[in-house]
Protein backbone atom coordinates (compact mmCIF):
# COMPACT_ATOMS: atom_id res chain seq x y z
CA UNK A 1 10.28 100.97 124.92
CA UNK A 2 13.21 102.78 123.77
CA UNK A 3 13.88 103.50 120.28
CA UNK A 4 16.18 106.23 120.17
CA UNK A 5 18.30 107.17 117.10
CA UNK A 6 21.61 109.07 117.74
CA UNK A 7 23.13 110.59 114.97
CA UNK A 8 27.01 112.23 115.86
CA UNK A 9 27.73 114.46 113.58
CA UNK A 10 31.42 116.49 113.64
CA UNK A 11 31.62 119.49 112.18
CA UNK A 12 32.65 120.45 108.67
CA UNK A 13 36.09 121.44 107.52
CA UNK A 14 38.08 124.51 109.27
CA UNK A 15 41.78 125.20 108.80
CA UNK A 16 42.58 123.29 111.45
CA UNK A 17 40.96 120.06 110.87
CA UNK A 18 42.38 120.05 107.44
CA UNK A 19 45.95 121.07 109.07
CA UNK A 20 46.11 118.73 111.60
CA UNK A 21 46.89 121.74 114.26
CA UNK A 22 45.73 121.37 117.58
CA UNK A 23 41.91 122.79 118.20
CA UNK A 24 39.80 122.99 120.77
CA UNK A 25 39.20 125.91 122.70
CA UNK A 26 39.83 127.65 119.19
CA UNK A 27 36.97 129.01 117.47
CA UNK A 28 37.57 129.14 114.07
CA UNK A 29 35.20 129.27 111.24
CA UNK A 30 34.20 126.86 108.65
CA UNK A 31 35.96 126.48 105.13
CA UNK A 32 33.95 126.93 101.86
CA UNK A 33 34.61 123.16 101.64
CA UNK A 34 33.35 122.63 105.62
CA UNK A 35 30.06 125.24 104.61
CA UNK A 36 29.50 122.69 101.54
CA UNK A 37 29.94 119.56 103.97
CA UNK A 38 27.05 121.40 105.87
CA UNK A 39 24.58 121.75 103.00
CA UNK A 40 25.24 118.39 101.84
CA UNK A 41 24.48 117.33 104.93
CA UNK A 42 21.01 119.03 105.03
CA UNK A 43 20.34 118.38 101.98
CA UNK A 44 20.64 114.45 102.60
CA UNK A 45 19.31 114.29 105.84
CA UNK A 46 16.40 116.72 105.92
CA UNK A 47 13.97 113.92 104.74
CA UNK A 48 14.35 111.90 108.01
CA UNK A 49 11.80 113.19 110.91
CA UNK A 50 13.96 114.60 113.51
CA UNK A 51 13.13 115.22 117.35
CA UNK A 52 15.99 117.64 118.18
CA UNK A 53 19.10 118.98 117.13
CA UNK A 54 21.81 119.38 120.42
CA UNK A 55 25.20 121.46 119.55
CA UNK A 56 28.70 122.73 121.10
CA UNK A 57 28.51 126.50 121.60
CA UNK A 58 31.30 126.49 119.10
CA UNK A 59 30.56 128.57 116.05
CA UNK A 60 31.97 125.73 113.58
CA UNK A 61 29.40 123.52 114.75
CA UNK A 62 26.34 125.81 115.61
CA UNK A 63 27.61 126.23 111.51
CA UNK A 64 27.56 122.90 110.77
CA UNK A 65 24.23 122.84 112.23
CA UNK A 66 22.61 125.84 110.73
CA UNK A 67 21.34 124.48 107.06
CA UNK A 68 19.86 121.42 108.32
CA UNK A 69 18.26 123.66 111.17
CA UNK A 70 16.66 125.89 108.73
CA UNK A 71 15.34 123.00 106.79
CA UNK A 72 13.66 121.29 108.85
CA UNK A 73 12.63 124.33 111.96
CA UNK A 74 14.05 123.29 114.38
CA UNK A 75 16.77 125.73 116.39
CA UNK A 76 20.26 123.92 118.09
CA UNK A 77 19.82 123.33 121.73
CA UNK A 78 23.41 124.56 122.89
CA UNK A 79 25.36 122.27 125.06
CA UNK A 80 28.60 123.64 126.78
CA UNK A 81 29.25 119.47 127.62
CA UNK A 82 29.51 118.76 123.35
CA UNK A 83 32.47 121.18 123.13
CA UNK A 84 35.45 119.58 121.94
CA UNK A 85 38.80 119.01 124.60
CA UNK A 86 40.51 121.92 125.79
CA UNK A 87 44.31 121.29 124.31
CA UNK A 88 45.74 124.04 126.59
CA UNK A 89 49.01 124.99 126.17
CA UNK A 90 48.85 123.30 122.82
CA UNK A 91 45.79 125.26 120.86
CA UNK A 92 46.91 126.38 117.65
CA UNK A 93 50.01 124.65 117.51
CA UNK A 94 51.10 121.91 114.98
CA UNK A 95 51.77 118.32 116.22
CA UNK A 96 55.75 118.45 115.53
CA UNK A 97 55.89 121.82 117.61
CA UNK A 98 54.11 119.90 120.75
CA UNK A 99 56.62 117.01 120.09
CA UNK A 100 59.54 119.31 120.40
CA UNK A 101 58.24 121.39 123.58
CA UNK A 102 56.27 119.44 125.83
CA UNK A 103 57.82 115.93 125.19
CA UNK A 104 57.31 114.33 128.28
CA UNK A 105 53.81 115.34 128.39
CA UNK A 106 52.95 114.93 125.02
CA UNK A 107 54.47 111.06 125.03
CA UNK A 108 52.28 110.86 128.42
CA UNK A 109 48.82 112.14 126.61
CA UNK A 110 49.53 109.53 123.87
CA UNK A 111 50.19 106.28 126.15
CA UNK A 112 46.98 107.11 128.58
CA UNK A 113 44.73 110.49 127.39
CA UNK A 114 42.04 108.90 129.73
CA UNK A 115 44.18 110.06 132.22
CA UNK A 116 46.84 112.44 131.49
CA UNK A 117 45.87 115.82 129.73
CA UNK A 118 47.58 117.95 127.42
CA UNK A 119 49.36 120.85 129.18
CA UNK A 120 46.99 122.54 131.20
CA UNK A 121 44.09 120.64 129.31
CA UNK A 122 41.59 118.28 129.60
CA UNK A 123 41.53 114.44 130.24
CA UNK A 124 39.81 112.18 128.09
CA UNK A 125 37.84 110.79 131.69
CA UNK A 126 36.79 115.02 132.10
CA UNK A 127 35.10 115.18 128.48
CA UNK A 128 33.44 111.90 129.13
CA UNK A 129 31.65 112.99 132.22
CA UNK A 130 30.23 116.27 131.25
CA UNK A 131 29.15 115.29 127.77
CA UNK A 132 27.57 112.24 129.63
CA UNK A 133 25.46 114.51 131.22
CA UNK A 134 24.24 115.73 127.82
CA UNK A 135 23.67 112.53 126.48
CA UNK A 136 21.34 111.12 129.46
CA UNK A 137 19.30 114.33 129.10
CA UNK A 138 18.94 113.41 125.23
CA UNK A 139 18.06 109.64 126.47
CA UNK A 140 15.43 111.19 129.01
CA UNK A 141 13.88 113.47 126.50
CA UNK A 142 13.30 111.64 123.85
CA UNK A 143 12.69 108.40 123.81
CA UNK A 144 12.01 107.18 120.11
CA UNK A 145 12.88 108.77 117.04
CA UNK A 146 16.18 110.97 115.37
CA UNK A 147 18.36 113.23 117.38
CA UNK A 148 21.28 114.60 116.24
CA UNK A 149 24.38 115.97 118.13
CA UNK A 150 26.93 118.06 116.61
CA UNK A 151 30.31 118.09 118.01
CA UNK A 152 33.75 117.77 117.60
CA UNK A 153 36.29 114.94 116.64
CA UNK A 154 37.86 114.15 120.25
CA UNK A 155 34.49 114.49 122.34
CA UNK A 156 32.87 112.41 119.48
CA UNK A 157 35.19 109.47 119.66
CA UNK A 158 35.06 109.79 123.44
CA UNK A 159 30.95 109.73 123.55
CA UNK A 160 31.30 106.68 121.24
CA UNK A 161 33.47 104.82 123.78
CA UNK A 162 31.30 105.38 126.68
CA UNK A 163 28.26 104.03 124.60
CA UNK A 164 30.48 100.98 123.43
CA UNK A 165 32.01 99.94 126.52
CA UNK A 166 35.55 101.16 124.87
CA UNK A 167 38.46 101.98 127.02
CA UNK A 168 38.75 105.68 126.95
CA UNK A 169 41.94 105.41 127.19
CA UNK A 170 42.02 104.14 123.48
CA UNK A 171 39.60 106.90 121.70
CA UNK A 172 42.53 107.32 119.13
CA UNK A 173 43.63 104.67 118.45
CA UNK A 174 39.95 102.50 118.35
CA UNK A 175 37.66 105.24 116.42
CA UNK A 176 38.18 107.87 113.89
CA UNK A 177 36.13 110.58 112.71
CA UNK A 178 36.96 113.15 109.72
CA UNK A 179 35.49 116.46 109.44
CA UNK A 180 32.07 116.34 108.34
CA UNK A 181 31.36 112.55 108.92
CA UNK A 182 28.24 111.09 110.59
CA UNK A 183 27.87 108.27 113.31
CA UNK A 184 24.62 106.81 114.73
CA UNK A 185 24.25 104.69 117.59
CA UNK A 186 20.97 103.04 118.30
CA UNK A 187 19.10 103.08 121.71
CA UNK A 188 17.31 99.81 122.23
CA UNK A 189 15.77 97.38 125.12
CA UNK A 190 19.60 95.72 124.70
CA UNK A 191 20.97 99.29 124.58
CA UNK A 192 23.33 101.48 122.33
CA UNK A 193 24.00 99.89 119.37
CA UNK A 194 26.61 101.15 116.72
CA UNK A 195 25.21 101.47 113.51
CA UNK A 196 26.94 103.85 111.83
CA UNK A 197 30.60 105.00 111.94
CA UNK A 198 32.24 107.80 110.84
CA UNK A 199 30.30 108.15 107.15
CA UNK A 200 30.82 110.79 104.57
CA UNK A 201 29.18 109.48 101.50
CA UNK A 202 27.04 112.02 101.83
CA UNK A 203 28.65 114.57 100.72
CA UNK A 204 29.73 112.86 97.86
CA UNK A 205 33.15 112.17 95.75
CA UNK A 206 35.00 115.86 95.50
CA UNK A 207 34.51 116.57 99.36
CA UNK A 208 34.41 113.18 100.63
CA UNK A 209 38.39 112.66 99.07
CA UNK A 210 39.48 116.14 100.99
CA UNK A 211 42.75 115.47 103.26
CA UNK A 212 42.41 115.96 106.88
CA UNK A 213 42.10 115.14 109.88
């Protein structure tokens, strides 16, 4: 019987999340305040017995990952499929820039991202497949028990659609996810089962209130 507990963590604060500038390919590193979300994170969730710890290759997230990691031995098992969607054309830039250069496309990606990628980017339907792939090899491996996966905002919300039956097409509009905040879904006989959304108590008050995105 299976009795699988998924935990979807994003990572903590960068300069990006807390600008709201495109980032995917981007590798930036964690904030002080993203580095704190980390070790509150350990520090909360060490206690629970975990099974295995899967990770983007990004270094914000193998970050994110590290404290809890060293608490509890257990070393990320990197996924190239938990990476978060490439924006293209658009990495780095901010959201009014994109408005005023690649209008057509940019008015396209909002109406249908299932479908329709950012300029030379990803579609919402590419990030679903290959971090499918991931999560049926978590599903085969374990079972029962606590896994946790530690990705990024888009490829989060899109994982959570495929497990809820949610049009991808909607990922943004349906689901949010700040930096640092933890879903679970639960694995059952009647399968996945949302149990958690997008949680930073946590952390607590003074990093929980952070703006961002």
């Amino acid at each position: 019987m299976t009795n699988l507990n998924l935990y979807l963590l994003r990572h903590g604060e960068t300069i990006y999340s807390r600008s709201g500038g495109y980032c995917g390919d981007l590798d930036p590193e964690l904030t002080p305040a993203g580095q704190q979300m980390a070790a509150a994170f350990a520090r909360t969730y060490a206690q629970l017995p975990w099974e295995a710890v899967y990770a983007s290759p990004k270094q914000r997230t193998l970050a994110t990952a590290q404290p809890l990691c060293a608490a509890i031995g257990l070393s990320p098992q990197v996924r190239d499929g938990l990476r978060e969607i490439s924006y293209g054309a658009w990495e780095g830039q901010t959201n009014e820039y994109v408005k005023a250069t690649y209008g057509e496309e940019y008015v396209r990606w909002l109406t249908e991202p299932a479908w329709n990628p950012p300029t030379g980017g990803e579609t919402a339907v590419q990030i679903a497949s290959r971090a499918a792939l991931v999560i049926s090899e978590i599903e085969q491996n374990h079972l029962s028990g606590n896994v946790l996966v530690v990705s990024h905002k888009a490829t989060i919300r899109i994982i959570l659609c495929s497990l809820l039956g949610i049009d991808l097409g909607r990922y943004r509009d349906r689901i949010n996810t700040l930096a640092g905040s933890v879903s679970m879904v639960k694995f059952d006989t009647h399968g996945p089962r949302l149990e958690i959304l997008g949680d930073r108590a946590y952390m607590g008050t003074d990093l929980s209130s952070l703006p961002g995105t």
